[in-house]
C-alpha atoms as a PDB file:
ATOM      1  CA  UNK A   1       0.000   0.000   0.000  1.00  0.00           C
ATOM      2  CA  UNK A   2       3.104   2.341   0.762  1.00  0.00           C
ATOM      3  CA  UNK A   3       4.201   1.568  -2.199  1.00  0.00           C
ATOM      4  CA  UNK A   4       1.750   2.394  -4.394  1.00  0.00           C
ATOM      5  CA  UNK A   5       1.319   5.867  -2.448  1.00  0.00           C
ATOM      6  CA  UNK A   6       4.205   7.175  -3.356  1.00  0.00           C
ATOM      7  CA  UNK A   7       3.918   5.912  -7.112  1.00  0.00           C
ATOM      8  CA  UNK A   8       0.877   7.916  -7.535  1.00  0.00           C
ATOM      9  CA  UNK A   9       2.242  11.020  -5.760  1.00  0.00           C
ATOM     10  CA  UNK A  10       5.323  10.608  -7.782  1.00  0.00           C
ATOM     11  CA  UNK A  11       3.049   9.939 -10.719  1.00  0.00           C
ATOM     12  CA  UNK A  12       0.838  13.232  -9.733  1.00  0.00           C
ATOM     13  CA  UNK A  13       4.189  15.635  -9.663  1.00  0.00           C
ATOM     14  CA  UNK A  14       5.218  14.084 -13.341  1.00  0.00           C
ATOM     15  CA  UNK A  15       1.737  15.172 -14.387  1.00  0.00           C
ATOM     16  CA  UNK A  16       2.229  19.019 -13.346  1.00  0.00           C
ATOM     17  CA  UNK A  17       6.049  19.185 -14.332  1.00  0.00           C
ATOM     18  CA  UNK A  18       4.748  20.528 -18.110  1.00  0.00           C
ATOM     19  CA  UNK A  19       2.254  22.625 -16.658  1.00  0.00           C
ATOM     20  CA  UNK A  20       4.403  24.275 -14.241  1.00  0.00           C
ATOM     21  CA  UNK A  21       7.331  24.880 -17.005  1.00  0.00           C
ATOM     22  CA  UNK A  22       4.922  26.388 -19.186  1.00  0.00           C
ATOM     23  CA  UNK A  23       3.773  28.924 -16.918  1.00  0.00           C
ATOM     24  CA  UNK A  24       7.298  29.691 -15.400  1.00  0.00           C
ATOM     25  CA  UNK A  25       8.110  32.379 -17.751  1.00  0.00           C
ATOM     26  CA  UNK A  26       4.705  34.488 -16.770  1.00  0.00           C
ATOM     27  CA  UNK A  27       4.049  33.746 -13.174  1.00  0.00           C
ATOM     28  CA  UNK A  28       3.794  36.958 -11.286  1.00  0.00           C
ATOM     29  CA  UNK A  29       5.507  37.890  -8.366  1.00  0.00           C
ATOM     30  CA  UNK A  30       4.325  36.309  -5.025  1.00  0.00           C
ATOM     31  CA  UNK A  31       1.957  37.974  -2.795  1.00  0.00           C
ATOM     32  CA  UNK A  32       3.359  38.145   1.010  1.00  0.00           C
ATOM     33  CA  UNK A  33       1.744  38.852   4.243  1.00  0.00           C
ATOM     34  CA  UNK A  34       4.882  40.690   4.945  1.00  0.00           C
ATOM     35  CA  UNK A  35       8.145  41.804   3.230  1.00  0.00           C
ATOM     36  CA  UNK A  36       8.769  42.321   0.468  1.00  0.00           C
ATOM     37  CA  UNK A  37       9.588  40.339  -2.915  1.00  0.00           C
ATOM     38  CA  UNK A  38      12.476  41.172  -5.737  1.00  0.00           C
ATOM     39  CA  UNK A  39      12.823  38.819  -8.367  1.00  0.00           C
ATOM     40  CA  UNK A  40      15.643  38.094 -10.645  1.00  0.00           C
ATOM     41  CA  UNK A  41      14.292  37.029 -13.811  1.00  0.00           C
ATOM     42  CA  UNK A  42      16.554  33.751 -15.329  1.00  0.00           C
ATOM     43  CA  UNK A  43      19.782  34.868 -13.638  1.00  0.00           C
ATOM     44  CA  UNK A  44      22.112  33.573 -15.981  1.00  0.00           C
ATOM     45  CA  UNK A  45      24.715  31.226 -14.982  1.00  0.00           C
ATOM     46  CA  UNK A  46      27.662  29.476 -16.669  1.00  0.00           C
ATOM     47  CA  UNK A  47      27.407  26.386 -14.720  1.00  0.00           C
ATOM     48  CA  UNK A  48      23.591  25.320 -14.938  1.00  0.00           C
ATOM     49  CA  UNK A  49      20.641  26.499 -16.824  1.00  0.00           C
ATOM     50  CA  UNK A  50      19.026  29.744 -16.037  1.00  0.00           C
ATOM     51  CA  UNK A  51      16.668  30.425 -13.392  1.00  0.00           C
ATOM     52  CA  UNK A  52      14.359  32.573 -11.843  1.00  0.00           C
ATOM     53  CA  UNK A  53      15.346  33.454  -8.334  1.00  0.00           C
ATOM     54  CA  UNK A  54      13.537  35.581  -5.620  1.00  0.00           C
ATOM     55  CA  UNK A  55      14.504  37.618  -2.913  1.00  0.00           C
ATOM     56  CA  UNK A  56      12.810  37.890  -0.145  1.00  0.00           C
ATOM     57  CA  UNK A  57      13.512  41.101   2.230  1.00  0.00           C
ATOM     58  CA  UNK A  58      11.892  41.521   5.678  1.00  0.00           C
ATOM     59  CA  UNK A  59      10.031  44.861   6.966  1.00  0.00           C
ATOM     60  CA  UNK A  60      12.174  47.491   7.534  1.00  0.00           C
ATOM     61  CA  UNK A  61      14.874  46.086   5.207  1.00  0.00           C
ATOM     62  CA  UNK A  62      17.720  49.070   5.083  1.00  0.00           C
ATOM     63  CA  UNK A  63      20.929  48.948   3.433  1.00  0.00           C
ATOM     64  CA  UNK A  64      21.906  50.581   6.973  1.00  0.00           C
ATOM     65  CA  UNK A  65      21.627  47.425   8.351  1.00  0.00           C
ATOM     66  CA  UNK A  66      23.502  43.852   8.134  1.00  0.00           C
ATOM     67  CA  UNK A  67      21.363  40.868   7.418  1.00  0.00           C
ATOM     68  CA  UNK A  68      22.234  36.915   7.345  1.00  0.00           C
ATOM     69  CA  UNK A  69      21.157  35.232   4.321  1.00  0.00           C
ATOM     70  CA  UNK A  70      19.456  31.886   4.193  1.00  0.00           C
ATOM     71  CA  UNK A  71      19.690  30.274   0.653  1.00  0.00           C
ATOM     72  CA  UNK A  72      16.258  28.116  -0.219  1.00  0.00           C
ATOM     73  CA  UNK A  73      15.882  25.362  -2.596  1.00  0.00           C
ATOM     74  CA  UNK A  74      12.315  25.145  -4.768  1.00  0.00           C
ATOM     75  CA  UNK A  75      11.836  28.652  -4.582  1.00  0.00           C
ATOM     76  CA  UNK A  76       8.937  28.400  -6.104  1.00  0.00           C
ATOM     77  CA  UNK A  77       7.391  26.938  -3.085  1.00  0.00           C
ATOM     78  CA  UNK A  78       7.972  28.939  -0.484  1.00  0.00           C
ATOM     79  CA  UNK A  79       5.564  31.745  -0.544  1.00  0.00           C
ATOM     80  CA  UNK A  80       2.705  31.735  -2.541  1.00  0.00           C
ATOM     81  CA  UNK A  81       0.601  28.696  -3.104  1.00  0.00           C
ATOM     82  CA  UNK A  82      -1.254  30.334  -5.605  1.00  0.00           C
ATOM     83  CA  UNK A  83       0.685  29.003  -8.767  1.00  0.00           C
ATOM     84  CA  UNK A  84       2.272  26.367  -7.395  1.00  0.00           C
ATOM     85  CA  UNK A  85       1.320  22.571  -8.834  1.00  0.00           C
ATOM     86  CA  UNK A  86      -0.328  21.579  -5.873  1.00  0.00           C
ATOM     87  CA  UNK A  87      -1.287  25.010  -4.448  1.00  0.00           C
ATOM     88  CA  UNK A  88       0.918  24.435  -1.200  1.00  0.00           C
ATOM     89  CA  UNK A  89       3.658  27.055   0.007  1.00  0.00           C
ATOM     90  CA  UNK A  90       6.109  26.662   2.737  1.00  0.00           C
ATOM     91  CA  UNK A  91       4.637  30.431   4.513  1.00  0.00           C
ATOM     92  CA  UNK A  92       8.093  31.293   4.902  1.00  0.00           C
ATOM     93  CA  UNK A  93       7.429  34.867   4.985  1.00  0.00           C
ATOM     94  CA  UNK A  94       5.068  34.823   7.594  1.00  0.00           C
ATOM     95  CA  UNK A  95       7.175  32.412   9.599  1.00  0.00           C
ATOM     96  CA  UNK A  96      10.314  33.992   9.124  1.00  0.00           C
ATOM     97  CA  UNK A  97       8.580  37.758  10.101  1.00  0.00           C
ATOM     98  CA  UNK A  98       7.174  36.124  13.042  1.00  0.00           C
ATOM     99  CA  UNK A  99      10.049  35.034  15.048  1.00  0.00           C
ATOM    100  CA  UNK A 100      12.259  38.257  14.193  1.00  0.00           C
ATOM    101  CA  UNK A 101       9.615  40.055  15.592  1.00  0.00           C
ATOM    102  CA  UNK A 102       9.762  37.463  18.828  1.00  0.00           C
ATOM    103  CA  UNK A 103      13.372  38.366  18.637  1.00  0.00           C
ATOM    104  CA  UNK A 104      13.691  34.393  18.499  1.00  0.00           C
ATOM    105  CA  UNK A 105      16.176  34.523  14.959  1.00  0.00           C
ATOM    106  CA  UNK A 106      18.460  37.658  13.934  1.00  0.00           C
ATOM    107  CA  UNK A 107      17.004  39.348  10.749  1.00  0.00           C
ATOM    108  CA  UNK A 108      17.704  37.743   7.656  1.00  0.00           C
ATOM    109  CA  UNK A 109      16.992  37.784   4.021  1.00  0.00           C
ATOM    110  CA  UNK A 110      15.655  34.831   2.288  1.00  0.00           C
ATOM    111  CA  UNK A 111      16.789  33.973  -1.184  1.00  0.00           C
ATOM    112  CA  UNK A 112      14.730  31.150  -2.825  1.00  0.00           C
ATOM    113  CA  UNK A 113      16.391  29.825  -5.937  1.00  0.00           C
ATOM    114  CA  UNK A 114      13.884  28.066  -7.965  1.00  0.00           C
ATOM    115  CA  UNK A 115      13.725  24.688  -9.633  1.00  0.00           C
ATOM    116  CA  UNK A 116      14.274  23.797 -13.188  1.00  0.00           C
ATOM    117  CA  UNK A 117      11.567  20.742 -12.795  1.00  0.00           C
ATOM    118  CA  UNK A 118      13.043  18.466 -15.452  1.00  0.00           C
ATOM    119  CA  UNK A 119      16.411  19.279 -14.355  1.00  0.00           C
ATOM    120  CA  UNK A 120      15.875  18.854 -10.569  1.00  0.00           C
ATOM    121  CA  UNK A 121      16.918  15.437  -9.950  1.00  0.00           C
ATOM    122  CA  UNK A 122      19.995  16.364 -11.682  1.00  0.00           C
ATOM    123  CA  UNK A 123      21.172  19.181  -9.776  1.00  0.00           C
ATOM    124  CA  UNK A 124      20.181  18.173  -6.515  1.00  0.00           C
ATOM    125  CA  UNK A 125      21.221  14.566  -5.972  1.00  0.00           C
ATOM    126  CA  UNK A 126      24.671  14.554  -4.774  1.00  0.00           C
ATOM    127  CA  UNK A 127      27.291  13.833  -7.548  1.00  0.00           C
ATOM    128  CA  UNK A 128      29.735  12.606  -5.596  1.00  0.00           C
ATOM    129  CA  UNK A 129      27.993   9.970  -3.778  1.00  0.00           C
ATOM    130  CA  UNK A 130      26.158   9.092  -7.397  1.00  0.00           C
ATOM    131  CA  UNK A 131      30.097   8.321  -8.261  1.00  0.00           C
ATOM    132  CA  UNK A 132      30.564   5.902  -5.252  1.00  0.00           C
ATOM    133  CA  UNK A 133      27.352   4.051  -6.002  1.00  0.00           C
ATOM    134  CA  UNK A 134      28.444   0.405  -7.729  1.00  0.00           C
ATOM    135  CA  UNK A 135      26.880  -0.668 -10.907  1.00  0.00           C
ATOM    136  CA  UNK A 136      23.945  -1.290 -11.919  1.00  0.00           C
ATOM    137  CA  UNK A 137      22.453   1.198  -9.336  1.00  0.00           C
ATOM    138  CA  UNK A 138      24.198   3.942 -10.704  1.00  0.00           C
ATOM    139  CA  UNK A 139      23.536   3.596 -14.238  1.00  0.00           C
ATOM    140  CA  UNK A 140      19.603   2.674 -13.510  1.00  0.00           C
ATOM    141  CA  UNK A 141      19.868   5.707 -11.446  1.00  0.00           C
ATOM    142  CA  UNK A 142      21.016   8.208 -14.084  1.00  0.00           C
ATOM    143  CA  UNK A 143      18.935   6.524 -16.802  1.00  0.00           C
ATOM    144  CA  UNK A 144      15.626   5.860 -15.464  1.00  0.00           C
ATOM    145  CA  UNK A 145      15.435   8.822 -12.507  1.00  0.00           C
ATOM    146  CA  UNK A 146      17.458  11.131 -13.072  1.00  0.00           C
ATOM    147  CA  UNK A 147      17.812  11.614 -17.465  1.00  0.00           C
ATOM    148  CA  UNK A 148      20.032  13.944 -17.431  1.00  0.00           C
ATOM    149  CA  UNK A 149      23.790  14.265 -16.609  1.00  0.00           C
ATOM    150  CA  UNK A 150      24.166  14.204 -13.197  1.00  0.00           C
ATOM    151  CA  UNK A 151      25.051  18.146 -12.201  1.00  0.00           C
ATOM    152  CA  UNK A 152      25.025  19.000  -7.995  1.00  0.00           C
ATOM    153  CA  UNK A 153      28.504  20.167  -8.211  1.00  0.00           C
ATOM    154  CA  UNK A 154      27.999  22.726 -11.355  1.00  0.00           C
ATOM    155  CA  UNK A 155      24.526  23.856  -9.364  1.00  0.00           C
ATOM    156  CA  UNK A 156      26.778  24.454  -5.779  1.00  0.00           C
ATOM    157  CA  UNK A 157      29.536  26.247  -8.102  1.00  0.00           C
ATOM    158  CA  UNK A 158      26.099  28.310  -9.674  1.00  0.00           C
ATOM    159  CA  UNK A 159      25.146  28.964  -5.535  1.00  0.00           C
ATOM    160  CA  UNK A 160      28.383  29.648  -4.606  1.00  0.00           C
ATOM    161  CA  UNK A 161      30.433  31.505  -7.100  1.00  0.00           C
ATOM    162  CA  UNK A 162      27.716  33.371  -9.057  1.00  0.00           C
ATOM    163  CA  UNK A 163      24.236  34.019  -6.821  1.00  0.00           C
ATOM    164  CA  UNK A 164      26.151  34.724  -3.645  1.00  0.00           C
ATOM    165  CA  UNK A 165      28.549  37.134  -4.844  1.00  0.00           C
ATOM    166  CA  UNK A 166      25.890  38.784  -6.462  1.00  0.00           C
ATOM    167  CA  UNK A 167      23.498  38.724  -3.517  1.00  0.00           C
ATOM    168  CA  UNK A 168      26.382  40.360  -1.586  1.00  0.00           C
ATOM    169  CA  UNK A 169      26.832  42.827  -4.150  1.00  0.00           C
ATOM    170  CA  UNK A 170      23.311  43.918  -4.642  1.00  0.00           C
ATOM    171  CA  UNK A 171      21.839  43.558  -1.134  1.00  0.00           C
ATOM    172  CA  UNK A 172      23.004  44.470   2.511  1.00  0.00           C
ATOM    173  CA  UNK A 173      24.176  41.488   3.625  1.00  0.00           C
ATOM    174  CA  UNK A 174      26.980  39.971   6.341  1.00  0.00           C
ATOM    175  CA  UNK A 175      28.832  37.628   3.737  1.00  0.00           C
ATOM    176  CA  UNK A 176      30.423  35.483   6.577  1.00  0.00           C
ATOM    177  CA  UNK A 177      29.824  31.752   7.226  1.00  0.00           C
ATOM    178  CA  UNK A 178      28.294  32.120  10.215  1.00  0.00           C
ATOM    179  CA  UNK A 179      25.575  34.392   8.709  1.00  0.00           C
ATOM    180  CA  UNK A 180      25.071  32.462   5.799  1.00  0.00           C
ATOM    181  CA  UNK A 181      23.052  29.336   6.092  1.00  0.00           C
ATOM    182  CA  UNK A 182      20.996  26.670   3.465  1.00  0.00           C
ATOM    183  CA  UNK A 183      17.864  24.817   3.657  1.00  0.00           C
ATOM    184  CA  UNK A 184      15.928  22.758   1.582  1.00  0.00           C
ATOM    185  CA  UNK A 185      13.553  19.475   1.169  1.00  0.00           C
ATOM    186  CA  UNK A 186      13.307  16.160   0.155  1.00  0.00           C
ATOM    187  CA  UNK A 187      16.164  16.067  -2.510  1.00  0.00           C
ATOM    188  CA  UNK A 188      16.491  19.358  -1.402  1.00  0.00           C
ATOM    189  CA  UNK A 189      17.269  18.071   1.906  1.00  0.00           C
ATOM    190  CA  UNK A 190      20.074  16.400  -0.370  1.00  0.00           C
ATOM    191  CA  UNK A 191      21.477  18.898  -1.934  1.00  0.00           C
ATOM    192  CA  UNK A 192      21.697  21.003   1.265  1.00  0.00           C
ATOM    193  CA  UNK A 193      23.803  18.232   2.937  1.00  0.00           C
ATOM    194  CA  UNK A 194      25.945  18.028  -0.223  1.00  0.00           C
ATOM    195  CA  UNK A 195      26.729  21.732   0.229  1.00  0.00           C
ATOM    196  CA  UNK A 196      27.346  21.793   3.911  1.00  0.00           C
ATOM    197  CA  UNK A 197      30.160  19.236   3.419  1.00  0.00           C
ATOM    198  CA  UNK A 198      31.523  20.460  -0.353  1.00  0.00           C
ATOM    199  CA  UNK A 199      31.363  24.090   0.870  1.00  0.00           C
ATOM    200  CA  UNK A 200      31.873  24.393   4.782  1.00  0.00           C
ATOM    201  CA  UNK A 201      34.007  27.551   4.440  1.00  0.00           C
ATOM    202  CA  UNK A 202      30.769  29.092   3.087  1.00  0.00           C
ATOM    203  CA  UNK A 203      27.820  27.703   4.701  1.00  0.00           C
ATOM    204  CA  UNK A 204      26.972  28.019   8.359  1.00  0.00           C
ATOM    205  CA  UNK A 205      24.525  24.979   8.348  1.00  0.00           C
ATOM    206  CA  UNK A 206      22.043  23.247   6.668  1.00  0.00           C
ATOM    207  CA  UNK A 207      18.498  22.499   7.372  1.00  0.00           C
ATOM    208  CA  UNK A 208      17.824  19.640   5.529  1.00  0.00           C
ATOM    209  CA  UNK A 209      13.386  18.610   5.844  1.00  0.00           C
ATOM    210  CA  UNK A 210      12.254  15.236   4.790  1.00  0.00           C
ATOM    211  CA  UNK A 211      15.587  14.504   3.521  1.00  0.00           C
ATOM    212  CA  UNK A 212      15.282  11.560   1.141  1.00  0.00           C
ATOM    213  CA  UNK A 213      17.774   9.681   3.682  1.00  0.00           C
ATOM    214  CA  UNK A 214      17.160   6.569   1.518  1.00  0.00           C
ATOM    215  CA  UNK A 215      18.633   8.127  -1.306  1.00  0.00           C
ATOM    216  CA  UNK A 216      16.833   6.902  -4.159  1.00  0.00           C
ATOM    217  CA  UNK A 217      13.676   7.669  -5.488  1.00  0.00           C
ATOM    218  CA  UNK A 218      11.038   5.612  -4.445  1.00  0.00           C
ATOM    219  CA  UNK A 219      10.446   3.907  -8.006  1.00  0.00           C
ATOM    220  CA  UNK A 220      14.016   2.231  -7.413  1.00  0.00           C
ATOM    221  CA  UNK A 221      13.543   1.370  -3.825  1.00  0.00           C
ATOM    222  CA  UNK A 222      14.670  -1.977  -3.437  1.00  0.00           C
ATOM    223  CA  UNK A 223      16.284  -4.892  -0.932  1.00  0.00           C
ATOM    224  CA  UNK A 224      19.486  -3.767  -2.067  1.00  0.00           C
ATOM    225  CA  UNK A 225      18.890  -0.081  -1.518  1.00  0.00           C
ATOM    226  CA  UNK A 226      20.755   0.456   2.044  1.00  0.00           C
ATOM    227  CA  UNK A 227      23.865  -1.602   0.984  1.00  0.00           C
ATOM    228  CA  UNK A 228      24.356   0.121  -2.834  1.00  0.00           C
ATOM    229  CA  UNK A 229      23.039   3.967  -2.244  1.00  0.00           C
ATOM    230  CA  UNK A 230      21.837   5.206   0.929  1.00  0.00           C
ATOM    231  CA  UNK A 231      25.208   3.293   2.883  1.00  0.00           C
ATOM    232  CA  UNK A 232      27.039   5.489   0.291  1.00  0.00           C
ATOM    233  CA  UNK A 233      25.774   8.887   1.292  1.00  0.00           C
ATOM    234  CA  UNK A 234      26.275   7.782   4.753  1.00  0.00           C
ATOM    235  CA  UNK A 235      29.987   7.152   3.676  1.00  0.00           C
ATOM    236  CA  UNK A 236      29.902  10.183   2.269  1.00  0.00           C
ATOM    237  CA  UNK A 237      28.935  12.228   5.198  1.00  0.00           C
ATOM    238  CA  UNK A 238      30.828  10.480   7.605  1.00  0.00           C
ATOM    239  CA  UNK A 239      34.102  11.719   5.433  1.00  0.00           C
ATOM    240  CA  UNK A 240      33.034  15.203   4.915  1.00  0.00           C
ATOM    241  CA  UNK A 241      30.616  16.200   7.304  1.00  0.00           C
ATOM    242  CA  UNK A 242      32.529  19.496   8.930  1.00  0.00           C
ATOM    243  CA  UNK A 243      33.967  18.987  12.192  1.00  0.00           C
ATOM    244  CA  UNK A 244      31.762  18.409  15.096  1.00  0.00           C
ATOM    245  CA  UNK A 245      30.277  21.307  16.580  1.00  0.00           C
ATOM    246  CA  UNK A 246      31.768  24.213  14.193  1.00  0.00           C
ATOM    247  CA  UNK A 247      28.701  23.793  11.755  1.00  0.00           C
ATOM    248  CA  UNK A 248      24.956  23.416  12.049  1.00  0.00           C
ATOM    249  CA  UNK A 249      22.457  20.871  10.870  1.00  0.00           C
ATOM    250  CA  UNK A 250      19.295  19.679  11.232  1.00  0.00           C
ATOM    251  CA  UNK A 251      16.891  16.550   9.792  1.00  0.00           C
ATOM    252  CA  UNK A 252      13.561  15.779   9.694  1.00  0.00           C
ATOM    253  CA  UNK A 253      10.949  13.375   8.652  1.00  0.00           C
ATOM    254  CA  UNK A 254       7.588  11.695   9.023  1.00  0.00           C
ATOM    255  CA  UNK A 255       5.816   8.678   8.639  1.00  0.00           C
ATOM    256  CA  UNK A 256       3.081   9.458   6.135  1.00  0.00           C
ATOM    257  CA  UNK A 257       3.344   8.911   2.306  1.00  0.00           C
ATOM    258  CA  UNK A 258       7.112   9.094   0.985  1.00  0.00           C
ATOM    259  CA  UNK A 259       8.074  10.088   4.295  1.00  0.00           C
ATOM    260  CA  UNK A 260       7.444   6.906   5.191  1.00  0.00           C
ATOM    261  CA  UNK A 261      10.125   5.321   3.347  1.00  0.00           C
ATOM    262  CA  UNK A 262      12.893   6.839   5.471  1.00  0.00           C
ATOM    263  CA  UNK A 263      12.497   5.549   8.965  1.00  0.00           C
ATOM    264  CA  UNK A 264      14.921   2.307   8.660  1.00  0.00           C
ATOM    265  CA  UNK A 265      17.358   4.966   6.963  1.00  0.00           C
ATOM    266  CA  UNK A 266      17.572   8.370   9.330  1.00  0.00           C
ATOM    267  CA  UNK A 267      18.568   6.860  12.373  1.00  0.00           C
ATOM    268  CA  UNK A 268      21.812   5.239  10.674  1.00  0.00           C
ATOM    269  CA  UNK A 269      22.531   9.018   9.590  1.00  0.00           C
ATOM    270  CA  UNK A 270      21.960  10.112  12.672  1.00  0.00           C
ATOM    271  CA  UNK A 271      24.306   7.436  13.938  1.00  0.00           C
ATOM    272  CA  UNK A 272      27.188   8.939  12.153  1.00  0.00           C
ATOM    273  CA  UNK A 273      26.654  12.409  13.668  1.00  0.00           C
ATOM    274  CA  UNK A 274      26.503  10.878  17.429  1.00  0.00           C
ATOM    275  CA  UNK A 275      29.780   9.255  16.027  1.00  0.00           C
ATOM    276  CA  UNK A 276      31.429  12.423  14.538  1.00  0.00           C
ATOM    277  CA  UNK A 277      30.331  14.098  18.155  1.00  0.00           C
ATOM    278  CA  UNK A 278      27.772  16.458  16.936  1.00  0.00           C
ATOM    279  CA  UNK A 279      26.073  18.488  20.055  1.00  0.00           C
ATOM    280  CA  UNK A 280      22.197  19.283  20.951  1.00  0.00           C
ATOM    281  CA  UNK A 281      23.204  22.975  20.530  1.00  0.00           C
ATOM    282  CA  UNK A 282      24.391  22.263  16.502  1.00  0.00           C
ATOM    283  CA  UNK A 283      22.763  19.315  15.295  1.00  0.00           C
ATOM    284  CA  UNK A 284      19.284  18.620  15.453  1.00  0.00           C
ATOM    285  CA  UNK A 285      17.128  15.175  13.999  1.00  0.00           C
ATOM    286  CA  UNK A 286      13.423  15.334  15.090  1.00  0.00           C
ATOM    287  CA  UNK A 287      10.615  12.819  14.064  1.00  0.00           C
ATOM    288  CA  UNK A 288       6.918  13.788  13.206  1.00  0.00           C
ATOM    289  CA  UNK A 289       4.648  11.121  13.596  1.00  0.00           C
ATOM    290  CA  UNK A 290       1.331  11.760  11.474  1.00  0.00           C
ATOM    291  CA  UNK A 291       3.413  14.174   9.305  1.00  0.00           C
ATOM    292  CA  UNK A 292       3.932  13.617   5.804  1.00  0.00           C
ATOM    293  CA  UNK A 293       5.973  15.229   2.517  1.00  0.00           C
ATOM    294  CA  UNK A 294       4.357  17.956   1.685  1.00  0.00           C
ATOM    295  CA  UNK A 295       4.857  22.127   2.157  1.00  0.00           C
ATOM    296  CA  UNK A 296       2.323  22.021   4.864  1.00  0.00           C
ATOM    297  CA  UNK A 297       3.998  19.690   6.914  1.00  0.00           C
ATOM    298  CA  UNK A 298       7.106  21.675   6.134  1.00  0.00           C
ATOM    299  CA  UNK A 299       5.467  24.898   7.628  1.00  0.00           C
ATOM    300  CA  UNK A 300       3.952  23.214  10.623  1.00  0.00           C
ATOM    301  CA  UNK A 301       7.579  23.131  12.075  1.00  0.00           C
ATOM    302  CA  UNK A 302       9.905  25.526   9.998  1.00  0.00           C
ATOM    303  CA  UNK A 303      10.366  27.566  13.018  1.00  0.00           C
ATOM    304  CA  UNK A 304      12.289  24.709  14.325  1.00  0.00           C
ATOM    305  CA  UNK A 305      15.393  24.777  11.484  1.00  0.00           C
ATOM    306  CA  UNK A 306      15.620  28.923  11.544  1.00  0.00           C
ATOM    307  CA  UNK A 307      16.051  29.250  14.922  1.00  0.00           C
ATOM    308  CA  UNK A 308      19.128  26.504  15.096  1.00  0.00           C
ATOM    309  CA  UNK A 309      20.468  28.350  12.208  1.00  0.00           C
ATOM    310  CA  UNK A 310      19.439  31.776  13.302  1.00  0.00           C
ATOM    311  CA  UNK A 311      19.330  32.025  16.617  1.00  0.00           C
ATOM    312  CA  UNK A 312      20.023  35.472  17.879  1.00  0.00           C
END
């Protein structure tokens, strides 16, 4: 029965992929219950395919001030559910407002890179553990899921060499490592590990939300899963995880729908944290029961991830 969940909500997000593309180009600017919204239109990139990104600046936003910068994946997502595929947003303007008004997080901007859909799998699963996975995995991997040339490390190089400097070029923002932090879900969740360890001179932490801990998508889950993919990107982080306690990071997941599928697999990633010494205070892994993998679950507890990263 889990199974054939997650085929059809796989199956439903294949359906809306076209419609969504075709409607990029157009889609207005989201509406926000507070802040304000700048969008770059395509920002052009030598590494990876153009892409709209948008930047979100909180009330008050001054070029007086100094503001941390949290980097989103799915951009698209994250504040408008108006023309989104499955009208769902992440609220992460009205989160995000709330708690620097609580004085719970320091004041931040949020910069929400969106998605190429058909390209997604390719820049967000992590190229280097794709590398370590043996054959046949790896080629029914790039063939059936992902169809494109696997590309994480050209997409980081796109985050880091190109969007940042620019964001600290065009906006008022502190350009350090602890002020700049990276979040994301599912194989966003991925990718945000995957630039914590590539890029740890750069990133402050990760929040990483219904990570797909397995590793692969669910069509290729199989008995041989946790010995030929998801023990790799545990390998993986286990060699290049920053050192304990100088970096922050945080997991999540449920137990409904493709949630569901990572239970046997977060607690051996959380195993290599406990091993690498990881603290309470900079590494957090919480369970949801009766939460699943979608942007409201997300926004139930995305006050959670900003205030480890953000905390004042």
């Amino acid at each position: 029965m889990k199974r054939l969940l997650a085929f059809s909500i796989l199956f439903s997000f294949a359906f809306h992929v076209s419609a969504q593309l075709k409607k990029e180009s157009s889609t207005p600017l989201p509406k926000v219950a507070s802040g304000a919204i700048q969008r770059i239109e395509k920002f052009p990139s030598k590494y990876v395919e153009a892409r709209n990104v948008d930047v979100w600046l909180p009330e008050g936003y001054s070029a007086k001030k100094k503001y941390a910068v949290l980097y989103m994946h799915d951009g698209q997502m994250l504040f408008d559910s108006t023309y989104n595929w499955n009208h769902q947003e992440w609220g992460v303007d009205e989160t995000v407002s709330k708690l620097i008004k609580e004085k719970k997080i320091r004041e931040c901007i949020v910069v929400a890179v969106w998605n190429v859909p058909n390209k997604r799998f390719a820049d967000y699963i992590p190229q280097k553990v794709i590398d370590s996975i043996p054959e046949p995995t790896r080629s029914k991997l790039i063939t059936q899921q992902i169809k494109e040339t696997p590309d994480a490390d050209n997409y980081l190089k796109f985050l880091v060499t190109e969007l940042k400097a620019y964001i600290d070029s065009a906006y008022s923002t502190k350009k350090d490592v602890k002020n700049t932090f990276i979040m994301g879900s599912s194989m966003g969740g991925l990718i945000s590990a995957y630039a914590l360890c590539e890029y740890p001179d750069v990133f402050g932490g990760a929040a990483c939300l219904s990570t797909n801990s397995s590793f692969l998508p669910f069509a290729m889950i199989n008995d041989k899963t946790d010995k030929e993919a998801a023990s790799k990107f545990r390998n993986y982080l286990a060699a290049h995880l920053p050192k304990a306690n100088t970096r922050k990071i945080y997991f999540d997941y449920g137990d409904q729908d493709m949630d569901a599928y990572y239970i046997p697999f977060q607690p051996k990633i959380d195993e290599v944290l406990k091993q690498k010494g990881y603290s309470e205070k900079y590494w957090i892994t919480n369970f949801y029961p009766g939460e699943g993998h979608s942007e409201k679950s997300w926004n139930k507890r995305l006050h959670i991830p900003l205030i480890l990263l953000l905390k004042k």
